[in-house]
C-alpha atoms as a PDB file:
ATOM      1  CA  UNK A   1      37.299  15.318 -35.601  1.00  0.00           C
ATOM      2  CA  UNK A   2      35.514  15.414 -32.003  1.00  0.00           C
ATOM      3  CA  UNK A   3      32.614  17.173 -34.113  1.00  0.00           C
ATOM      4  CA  UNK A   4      31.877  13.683 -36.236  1.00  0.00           C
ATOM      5  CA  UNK A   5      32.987  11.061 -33.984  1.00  0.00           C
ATOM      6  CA  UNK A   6      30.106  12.692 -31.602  1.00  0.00           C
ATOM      7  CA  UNK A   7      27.485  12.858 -34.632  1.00  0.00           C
ATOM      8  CA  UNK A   8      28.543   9.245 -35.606  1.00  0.00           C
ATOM      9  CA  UNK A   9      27.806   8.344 -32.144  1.00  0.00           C
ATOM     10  CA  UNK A  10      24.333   9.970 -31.988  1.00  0.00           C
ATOM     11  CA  UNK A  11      23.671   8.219 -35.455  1.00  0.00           C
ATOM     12  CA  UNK A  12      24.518   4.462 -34.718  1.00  0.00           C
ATOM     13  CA  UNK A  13      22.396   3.803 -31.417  1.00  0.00           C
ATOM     14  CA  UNK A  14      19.475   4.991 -33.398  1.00  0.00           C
ATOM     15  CA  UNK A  15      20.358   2.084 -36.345  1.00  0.00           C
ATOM     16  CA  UNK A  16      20.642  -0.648 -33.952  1.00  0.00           C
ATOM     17  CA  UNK A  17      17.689   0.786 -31.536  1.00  0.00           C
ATOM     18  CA  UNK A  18      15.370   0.092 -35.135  1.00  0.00           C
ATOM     19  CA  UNK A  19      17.038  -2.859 -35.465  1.00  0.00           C
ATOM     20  CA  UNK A  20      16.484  -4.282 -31.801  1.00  0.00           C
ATOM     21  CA  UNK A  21      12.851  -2.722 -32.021  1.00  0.00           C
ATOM     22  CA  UNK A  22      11.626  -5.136 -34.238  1.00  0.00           C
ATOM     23  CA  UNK A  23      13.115  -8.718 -31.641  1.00  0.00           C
ATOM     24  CA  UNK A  24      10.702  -9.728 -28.927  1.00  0.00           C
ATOM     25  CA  UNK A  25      11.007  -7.929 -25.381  1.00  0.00           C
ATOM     26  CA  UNK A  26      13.299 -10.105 -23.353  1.00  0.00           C
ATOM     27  CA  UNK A  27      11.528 -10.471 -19.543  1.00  0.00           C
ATOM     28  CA  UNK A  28      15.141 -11.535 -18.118  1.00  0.00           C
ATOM     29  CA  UNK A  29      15.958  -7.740 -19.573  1.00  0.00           C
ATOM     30  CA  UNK A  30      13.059  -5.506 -18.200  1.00  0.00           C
ATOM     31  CA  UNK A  31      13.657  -7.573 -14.767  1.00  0.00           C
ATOM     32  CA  UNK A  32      17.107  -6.817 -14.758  1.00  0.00           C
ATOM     33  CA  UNK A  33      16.792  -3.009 -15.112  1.00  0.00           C
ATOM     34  CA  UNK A  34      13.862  -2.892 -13.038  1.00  0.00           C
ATOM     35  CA  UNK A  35      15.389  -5.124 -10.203  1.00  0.00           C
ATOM     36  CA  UNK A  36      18.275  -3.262 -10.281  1.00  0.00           C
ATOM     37  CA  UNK A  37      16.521   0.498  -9.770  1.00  0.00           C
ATOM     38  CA  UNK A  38      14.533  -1.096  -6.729  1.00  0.00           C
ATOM     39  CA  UNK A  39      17.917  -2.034  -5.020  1.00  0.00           C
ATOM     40  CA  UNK A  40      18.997   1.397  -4.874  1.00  0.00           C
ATOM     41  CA  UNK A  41      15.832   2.384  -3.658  1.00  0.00           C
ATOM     42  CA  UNK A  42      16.013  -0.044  -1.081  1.00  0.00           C
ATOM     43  CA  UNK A  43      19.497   1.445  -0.200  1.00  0.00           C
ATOM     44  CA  UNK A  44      18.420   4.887  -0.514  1.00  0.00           C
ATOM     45  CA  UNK A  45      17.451   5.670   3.356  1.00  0.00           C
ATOM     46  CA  UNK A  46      16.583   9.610   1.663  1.00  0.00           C
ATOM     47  CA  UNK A  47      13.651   8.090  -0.410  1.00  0.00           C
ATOM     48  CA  UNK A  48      11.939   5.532   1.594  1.00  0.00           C
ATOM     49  CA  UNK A  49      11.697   7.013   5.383  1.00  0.00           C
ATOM     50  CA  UNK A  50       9.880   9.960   3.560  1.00  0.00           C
ATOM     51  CA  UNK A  51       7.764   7.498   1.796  1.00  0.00           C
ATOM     52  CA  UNK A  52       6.575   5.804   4.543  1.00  0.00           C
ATOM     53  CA  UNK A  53       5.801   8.653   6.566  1.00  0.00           C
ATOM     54  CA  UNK A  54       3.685  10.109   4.025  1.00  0.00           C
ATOM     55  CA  UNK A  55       2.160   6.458   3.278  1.00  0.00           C
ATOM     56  CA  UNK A  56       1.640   6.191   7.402  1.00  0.00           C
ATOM     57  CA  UNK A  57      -0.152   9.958   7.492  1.00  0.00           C
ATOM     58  CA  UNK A  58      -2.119   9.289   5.104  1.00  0.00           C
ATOM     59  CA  UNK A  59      -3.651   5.957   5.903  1.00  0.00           C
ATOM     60  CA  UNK A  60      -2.941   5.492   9.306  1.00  0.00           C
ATOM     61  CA  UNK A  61      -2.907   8.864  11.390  1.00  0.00           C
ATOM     62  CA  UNK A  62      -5.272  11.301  10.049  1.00  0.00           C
ATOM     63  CA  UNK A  63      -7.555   8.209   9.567  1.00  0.00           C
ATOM     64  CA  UNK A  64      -7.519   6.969  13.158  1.00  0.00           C
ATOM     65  CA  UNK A  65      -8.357  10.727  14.602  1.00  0.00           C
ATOM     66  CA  UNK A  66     -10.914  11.604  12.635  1.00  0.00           C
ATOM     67  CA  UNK A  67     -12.711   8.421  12.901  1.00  0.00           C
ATOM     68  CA  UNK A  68     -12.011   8.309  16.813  1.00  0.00           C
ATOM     69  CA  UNK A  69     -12.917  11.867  17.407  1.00  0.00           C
ATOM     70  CA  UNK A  70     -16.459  10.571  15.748  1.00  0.00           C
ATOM     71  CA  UNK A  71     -16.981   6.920  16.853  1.00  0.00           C
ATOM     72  CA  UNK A  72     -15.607   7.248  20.455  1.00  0.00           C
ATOM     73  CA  UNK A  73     -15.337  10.881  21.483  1.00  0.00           C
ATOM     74  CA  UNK A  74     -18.636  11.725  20.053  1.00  0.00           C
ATOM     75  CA  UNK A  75     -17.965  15.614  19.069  1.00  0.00           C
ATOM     76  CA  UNK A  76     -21.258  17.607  19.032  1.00  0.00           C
ATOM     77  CA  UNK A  77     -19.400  19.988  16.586  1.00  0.00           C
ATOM     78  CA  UNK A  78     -18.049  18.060  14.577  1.00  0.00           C
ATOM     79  CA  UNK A  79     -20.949  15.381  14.206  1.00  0.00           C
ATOM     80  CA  UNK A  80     -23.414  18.408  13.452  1.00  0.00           C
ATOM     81  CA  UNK A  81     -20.821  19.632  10.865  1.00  0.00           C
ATOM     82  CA  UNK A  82     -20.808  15.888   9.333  1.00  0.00           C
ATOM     83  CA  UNK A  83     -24.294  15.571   9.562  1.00  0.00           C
ATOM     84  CA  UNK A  84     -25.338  18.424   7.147  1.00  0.00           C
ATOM     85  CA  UNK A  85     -22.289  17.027   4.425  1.00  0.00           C
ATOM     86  CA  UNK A  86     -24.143  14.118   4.464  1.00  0.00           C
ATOM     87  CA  UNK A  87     -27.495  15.469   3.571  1.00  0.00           C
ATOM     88  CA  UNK A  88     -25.741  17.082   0.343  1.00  0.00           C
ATOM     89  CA  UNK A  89     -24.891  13.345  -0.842  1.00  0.00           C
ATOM     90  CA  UNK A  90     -26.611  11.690  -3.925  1.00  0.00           C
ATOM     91  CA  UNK A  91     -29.460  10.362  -2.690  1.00  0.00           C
ATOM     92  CA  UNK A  92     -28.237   6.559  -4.088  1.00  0.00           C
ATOM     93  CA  UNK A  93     -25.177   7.154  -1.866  1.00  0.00           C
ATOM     94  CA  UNK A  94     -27.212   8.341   1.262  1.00  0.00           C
ATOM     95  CA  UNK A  95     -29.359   4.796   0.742  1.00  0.00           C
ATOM     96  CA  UNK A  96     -25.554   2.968   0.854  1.00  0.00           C
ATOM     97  CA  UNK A  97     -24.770   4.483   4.631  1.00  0.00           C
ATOM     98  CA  UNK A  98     -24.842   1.485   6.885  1.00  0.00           C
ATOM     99  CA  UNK A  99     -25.408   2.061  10.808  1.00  0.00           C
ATOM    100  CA  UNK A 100     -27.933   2.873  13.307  1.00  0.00           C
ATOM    101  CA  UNK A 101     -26.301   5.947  15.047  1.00  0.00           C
ATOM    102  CA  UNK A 102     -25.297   8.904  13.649  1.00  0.00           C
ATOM    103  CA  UNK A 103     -22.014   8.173  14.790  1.00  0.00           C
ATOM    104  CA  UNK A 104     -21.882   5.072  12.727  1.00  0.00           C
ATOM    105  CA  UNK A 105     -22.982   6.446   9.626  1.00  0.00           C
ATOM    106  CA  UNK A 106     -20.957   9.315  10.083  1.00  0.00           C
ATOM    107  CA  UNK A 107     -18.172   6.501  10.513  1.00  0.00           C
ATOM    108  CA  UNK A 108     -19.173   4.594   7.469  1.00  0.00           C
ATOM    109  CA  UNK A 109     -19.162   7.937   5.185  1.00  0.00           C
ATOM    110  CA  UNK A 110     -15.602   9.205   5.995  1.00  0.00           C
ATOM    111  CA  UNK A 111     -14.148   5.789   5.879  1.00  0.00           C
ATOM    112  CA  UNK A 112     -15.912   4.790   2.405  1.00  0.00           C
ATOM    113  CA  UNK A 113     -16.165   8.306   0.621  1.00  0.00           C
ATOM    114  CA  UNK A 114     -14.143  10.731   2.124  1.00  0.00           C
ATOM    115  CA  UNK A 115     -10.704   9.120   2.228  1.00  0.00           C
ATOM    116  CA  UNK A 116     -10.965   6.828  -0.851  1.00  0.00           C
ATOM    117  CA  UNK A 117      -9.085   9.382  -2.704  1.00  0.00           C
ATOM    118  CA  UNK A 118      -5.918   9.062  -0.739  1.00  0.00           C
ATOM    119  CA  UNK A 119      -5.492   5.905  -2.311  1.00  0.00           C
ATOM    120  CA  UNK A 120      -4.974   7.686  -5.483  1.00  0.00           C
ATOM    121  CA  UNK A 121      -3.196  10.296  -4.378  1.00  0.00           C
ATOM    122  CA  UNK A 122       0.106   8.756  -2.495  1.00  0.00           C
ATOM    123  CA  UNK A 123       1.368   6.037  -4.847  1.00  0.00           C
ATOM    124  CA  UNK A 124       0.786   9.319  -7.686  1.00  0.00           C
ATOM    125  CA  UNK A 125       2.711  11.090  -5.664  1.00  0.00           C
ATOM    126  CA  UNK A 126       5.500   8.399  -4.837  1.00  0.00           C
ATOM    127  CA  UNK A 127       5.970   6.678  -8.602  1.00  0.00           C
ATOM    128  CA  UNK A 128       5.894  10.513 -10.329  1.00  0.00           C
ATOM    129  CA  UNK A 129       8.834  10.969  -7.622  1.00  0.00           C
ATOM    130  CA  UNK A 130      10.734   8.242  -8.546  1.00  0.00           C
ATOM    131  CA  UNK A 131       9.929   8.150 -12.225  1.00  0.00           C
ATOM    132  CA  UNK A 132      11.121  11.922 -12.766  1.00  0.00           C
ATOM    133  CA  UNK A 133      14.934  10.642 -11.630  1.00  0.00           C
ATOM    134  CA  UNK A 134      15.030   7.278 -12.837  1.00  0.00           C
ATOM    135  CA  UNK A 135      16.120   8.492 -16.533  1.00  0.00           C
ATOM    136  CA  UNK A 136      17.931  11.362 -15.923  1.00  0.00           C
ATOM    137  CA  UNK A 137      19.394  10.216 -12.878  1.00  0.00           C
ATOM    138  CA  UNK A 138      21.485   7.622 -14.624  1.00  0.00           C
ATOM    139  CA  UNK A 139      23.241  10.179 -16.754  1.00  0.00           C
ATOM    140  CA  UNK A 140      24.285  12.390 -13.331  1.00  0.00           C
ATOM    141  CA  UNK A 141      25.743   9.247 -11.782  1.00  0.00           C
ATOM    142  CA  UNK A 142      27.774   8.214 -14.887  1.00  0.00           C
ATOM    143  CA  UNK A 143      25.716   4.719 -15.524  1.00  0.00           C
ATOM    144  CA  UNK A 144      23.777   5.590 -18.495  1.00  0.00           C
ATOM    145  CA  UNK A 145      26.709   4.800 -20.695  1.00  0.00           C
ATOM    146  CA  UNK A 146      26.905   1.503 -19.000  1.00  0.00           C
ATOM    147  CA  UNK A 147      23.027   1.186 -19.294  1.00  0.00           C
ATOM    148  CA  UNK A 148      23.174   2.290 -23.361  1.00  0.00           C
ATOM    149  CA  UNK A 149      26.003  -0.326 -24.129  1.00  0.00           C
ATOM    150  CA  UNK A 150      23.940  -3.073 -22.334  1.00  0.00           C
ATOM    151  CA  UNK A 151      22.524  -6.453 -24.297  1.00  0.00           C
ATOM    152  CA  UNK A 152      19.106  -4.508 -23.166  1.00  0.00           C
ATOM    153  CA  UNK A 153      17.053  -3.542 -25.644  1.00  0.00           C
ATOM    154  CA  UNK A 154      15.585   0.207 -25.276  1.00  0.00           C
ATOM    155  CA  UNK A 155      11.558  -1.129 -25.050  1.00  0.00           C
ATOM    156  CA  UNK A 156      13.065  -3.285 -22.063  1.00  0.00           C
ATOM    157  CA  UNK A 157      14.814  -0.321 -20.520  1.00  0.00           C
ATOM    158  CA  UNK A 158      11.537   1.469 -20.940  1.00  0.00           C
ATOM    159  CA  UNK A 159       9.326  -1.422 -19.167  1.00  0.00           C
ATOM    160  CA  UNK A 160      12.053  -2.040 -16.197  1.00  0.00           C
ATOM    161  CA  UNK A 161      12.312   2.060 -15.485  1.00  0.00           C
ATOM    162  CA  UNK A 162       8.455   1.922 -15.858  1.00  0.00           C
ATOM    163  CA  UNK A 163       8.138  -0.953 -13.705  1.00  0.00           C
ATOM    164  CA  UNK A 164      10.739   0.133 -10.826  1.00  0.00           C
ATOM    165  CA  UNK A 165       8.635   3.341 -10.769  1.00  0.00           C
ATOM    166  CA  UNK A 166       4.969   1.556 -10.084  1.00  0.00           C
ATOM    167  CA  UNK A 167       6.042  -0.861  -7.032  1.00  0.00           C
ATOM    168  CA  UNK A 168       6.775   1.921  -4.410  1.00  0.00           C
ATOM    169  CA  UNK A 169       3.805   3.378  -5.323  1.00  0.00           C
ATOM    170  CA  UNK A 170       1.625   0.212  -5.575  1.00  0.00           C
ATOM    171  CA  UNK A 171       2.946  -1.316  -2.564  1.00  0.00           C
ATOM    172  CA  UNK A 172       2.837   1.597  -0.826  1.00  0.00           C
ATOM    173  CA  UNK A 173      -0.756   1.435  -1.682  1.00  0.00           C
ATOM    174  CA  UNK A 174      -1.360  -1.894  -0.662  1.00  0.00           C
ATOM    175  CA  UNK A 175       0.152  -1.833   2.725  1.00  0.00           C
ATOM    176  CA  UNK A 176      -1.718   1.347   3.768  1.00  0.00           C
ATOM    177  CA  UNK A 177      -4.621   0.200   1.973  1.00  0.00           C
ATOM    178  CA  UNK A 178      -4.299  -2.995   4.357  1.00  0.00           C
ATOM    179  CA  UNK A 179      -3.524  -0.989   7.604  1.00  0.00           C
ATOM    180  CA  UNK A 180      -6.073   1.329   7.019  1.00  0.00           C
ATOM    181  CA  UNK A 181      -8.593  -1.457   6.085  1.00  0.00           C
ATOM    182  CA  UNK A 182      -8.036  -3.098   9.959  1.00  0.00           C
ATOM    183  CA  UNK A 183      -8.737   0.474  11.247  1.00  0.00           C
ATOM    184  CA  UNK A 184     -11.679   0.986   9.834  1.00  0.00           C
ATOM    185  CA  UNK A 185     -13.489  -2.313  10.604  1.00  0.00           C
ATOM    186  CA  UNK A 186     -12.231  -1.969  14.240  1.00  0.00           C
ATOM    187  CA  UNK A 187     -13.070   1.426  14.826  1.00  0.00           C
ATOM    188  CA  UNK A 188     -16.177   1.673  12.671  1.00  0.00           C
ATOM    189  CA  UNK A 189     -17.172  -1.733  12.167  1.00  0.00           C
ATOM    190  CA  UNK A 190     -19.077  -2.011  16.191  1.00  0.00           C
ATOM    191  CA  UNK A 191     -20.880   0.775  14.959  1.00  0.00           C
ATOM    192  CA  UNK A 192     -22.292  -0.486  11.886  1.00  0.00           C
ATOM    193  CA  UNK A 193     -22.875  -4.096  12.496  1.00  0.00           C
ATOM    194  CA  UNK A 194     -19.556  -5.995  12.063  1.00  0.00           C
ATOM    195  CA  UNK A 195     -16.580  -5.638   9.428  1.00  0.00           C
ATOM    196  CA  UNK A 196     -17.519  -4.323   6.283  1.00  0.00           C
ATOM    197  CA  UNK A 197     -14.528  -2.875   4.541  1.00  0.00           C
ATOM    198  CA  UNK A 198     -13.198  -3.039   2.026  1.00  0.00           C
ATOM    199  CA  UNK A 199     -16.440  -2.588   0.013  1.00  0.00           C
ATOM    200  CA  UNK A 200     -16.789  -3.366  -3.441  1.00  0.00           C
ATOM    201  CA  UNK A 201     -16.219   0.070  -4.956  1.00  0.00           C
ATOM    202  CA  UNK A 202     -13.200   0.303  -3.368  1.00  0.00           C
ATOM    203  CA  UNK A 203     -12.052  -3.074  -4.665  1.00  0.00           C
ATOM    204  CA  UNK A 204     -12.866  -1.835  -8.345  1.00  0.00           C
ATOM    205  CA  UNK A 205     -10.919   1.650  -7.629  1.00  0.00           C
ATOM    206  CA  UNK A 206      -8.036  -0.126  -6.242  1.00  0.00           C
ATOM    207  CA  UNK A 207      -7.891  -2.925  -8.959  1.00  0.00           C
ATOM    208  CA  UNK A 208      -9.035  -1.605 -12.233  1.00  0.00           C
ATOM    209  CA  UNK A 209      -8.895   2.544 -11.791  1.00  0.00           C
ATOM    210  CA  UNK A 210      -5.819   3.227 -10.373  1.00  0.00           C
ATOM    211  CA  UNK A 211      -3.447   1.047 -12.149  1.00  0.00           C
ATOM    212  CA  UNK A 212      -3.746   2.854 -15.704  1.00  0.00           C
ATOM    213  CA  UNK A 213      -3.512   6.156 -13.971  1.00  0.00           C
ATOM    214  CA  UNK A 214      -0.246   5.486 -12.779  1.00  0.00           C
ATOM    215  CA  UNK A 215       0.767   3.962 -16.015  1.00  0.00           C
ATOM    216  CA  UNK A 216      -0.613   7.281 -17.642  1.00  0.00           C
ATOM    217  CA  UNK A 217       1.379   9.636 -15.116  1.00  0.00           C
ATOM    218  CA  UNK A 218       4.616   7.451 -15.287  1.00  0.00           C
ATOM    219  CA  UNK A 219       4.436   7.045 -19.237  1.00  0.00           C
ATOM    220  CA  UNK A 220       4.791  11.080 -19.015  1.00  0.00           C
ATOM    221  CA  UNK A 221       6.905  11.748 -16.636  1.00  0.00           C
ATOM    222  CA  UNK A 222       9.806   9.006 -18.004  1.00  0.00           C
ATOM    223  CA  UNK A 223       9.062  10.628 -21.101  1.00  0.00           C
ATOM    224  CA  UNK A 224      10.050  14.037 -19.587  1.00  0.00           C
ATOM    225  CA  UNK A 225      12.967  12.480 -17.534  1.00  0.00           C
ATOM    226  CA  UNK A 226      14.746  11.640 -20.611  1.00  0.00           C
ATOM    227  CA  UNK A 227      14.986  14.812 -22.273  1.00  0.00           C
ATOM    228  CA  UNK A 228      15.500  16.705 -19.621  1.00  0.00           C
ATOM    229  CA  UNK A 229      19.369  17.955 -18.189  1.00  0.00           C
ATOM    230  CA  UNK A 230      19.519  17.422 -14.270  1.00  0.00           C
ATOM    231  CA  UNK A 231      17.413  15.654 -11.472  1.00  0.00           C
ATOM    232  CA  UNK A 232      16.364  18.796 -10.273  1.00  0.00           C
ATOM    233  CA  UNK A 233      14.913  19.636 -13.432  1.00  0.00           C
ATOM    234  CA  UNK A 234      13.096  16.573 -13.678  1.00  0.00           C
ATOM    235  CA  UNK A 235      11.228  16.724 -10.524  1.00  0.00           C
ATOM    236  CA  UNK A 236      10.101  20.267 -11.274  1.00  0.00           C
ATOM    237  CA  UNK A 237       9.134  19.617 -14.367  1.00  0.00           C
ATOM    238  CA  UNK A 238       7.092  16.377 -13.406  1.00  0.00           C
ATOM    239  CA  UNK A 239       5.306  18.530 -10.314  1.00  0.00           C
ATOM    240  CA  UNK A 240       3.580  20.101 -13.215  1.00  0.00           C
ATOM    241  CA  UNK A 241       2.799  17.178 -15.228  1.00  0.00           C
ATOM    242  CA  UNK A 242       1.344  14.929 -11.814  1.00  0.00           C
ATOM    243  CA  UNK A 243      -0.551  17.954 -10.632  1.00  0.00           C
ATOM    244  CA  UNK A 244      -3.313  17.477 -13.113  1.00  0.00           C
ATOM    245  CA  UNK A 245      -3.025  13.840 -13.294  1.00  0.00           C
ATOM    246  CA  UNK A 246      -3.609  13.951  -9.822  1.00  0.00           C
ATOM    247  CA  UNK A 247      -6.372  16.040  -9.544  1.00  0.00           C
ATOM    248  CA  UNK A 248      -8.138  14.600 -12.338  1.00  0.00           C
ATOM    249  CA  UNK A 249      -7.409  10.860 -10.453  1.00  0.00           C
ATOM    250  CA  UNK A 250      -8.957  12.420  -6.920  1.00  0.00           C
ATOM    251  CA  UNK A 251     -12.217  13.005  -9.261  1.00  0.00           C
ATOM    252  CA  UNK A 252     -12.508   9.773 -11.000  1.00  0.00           C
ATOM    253  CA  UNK A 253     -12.099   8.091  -7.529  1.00  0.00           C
ATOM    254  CA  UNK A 254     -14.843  10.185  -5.996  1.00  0.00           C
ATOM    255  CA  UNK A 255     -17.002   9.751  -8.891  1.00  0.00           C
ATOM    256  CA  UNK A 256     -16.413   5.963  -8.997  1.00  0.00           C
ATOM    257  CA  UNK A 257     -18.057   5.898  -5.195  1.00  0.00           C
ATOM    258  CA  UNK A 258     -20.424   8.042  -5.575  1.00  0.00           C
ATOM    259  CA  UNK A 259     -21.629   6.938  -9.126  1.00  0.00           C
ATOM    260  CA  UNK A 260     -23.801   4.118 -10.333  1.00  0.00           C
ATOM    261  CA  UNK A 261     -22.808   0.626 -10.742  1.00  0.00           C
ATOM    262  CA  UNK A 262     -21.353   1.233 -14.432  1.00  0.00           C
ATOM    263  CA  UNK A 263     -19.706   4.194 -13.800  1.00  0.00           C
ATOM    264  CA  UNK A 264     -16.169   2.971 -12.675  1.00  0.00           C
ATOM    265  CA  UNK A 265     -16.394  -0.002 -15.585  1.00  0.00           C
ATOM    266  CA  UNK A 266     -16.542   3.037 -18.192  1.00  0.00           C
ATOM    267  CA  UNK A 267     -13.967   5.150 -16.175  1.00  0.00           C
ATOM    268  CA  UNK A 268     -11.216   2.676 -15.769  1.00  0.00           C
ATOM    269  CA  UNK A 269     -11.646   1.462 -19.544  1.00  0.00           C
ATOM    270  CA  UNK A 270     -11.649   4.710 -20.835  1.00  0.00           C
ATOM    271  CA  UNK A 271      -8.358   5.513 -18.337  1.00  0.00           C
ATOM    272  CA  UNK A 272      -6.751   2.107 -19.773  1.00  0.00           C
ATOM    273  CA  UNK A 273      -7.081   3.067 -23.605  1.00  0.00           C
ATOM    274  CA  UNK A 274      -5.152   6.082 -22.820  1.00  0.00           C
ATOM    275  CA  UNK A 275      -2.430   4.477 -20.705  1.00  0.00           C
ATOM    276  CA  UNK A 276      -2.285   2.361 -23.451  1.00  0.00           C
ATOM    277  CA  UNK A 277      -1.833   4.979 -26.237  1.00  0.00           C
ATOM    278  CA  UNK A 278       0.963   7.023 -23.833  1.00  0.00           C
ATOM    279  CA  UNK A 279       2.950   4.027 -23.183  1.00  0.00           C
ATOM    280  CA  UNK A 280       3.220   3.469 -26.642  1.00  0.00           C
ATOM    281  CA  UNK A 281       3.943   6.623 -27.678  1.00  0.00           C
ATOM    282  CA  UNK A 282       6.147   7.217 -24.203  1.00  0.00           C
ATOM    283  CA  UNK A 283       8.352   4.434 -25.117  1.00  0.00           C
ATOM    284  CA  UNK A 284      10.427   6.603 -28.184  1.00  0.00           C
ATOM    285  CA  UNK A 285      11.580   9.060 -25.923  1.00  0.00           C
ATOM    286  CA  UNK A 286      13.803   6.725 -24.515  1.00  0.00           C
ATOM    287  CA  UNK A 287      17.191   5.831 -26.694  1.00  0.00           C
ATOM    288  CA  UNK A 288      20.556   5.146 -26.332  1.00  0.00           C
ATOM    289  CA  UNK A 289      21.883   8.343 -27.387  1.00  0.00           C
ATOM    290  CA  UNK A 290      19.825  10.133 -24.560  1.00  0.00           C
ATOM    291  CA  UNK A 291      20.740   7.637 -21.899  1.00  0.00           C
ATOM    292  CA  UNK A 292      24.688   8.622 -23.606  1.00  0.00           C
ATOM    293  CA  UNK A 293      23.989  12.424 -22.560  1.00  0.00           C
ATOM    294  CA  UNK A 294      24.283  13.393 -26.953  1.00  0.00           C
ATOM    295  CA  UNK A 295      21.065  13.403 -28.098  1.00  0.00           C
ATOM    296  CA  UNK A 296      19.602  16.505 -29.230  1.00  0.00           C
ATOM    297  CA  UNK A 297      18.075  18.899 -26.812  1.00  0.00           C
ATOM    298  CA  UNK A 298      20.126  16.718 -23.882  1.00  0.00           C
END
């Protein structure tokens, strides 16, 4: 008896999932959901002091010492040491270098080139964290049943978990991104001629490459964090998947500073069609049986 009341429960969700499939996505839905994840965030003292000391390491500290030890301290080493990078630079890039001194343009290449990256790296790092849980975790704490039984249809699950996932990491992003913006133009801007940053690559990486990157990491990793069985799980699992992603996001970013004018337009648009695809395809994985815990393979 326990044997087909639990098949007839794995069987119905998927009828009415087709069903609900076909309506359009309700926005009051996917806000609820995703409103609803941020709270606990919010609440969740565990996730966010971490996040904004990796967020403040990133953009503010190691920043500011590097770029005082060159502007202000004026290290022979370490100027000779930037120097000779320099001269291995495209020569298009080495025409971009603003500033008289070495010191400036020494300034102006670690601020524009060498920590551009970062921006790509930490909100990665932060949505693939929360991402990995947000499925998973609502089996372990016994509100996935509540969640599967809700007027919610399983798209707008999908888009609210998706969309609770990319705003740590985005605004993460855009308050280091603004912090780090002030340092630069007050610690290397004297040296070059005024306040120059942000620069328009920068605007282009931050705008039009990173977002589908994200979307591309998160479509995989909610993917994986509703088949898998525990949290723990999860964020293994997704270490593996973000890894790549992550490296392969720290090379698009360099390339899209260092390359010609077209080559972010063609980088981003190439990283959107397959955000789009994954999303798409990402957005099966999630059902009501899984979010019940009886799904196969759960």
């Amino acid at each position: 008896m326990s044997v087909i009341t639990r098949e007839t429960s794995t069987r119905e969700p998927s009828t009415r999932e087709r069903t609900r499939s076909r309506a359009p996505i309700n926005r009051g839905h996917v806000l609820t959901v995703a409103r609803t994840d941020l709270k606990q965030l919010i609440q969740a003292r565990d996730f966010w002091v971490p996040m904004s000391i990796l967020g403040a390491l990133f953009f503010v500290v190691l920043p500011t010492i590097l770029l005082l030890t060159i502007t202000r301290l004026g290290n022979v080493d370490v100027m000779a040491q930037i120097s000779q990078t320099l001269e291995v630079l495209p020569a298009d890039t080495q025409e971009q270098l603003q500033g008289e001194s070495a010191e400036g343009r020494a300034g102006y290449a670690l601020a524009v080139f060498l920590f551009a990256p970062v921006a790509v790296i930490v909100p990665l790092t932060i949505s693939t964290a929360v991402g990995a849980a947000t499925i998973v975790g609502e089996r372990e704490r016994g509100t996935g049943e509540f969640l599967a039984h809700s007027p919610a249809g399983v798209r707008e699950i999908y888009l609210g978990k998706l969309i609770a996932s990319l705003v740590p990491g985005y605004f993460t992003t855009v308050v280091g991104f603004t912090l780090y913006s002030l340092i630069v133009n007050v610690l290397v801007g004297p040296e070059v001629g005024g306040w120059f940053f942000p620069t328009a690559q920068w605007w282009v990486m931050i705008l039009w490459v990173l977002p589908p990157f994200l979307a591309i990491c998160l479509s995989l990793v909610l993917r994986l964090s509703a088949r898998v069985r525990s949290t723990a799980a999860a964020q293994q699992a997704s270490g593996l998947i973000s890894l790549p992603l992550i490296i392969i996001a720290y090379s698009q970013a360099t390339g899209v500073l260092l390359g010609a004018d077209w080559v972010p337009l063609v980088l981003g648009g190439v990283a959107w069609l397959f955000a789009i695809v994954s999303l798409a395809v990402g957005v099966r994985s999630v059902t009501r049986s899984r979010l019940l815990g009886v799904a196969a393979g759960i």
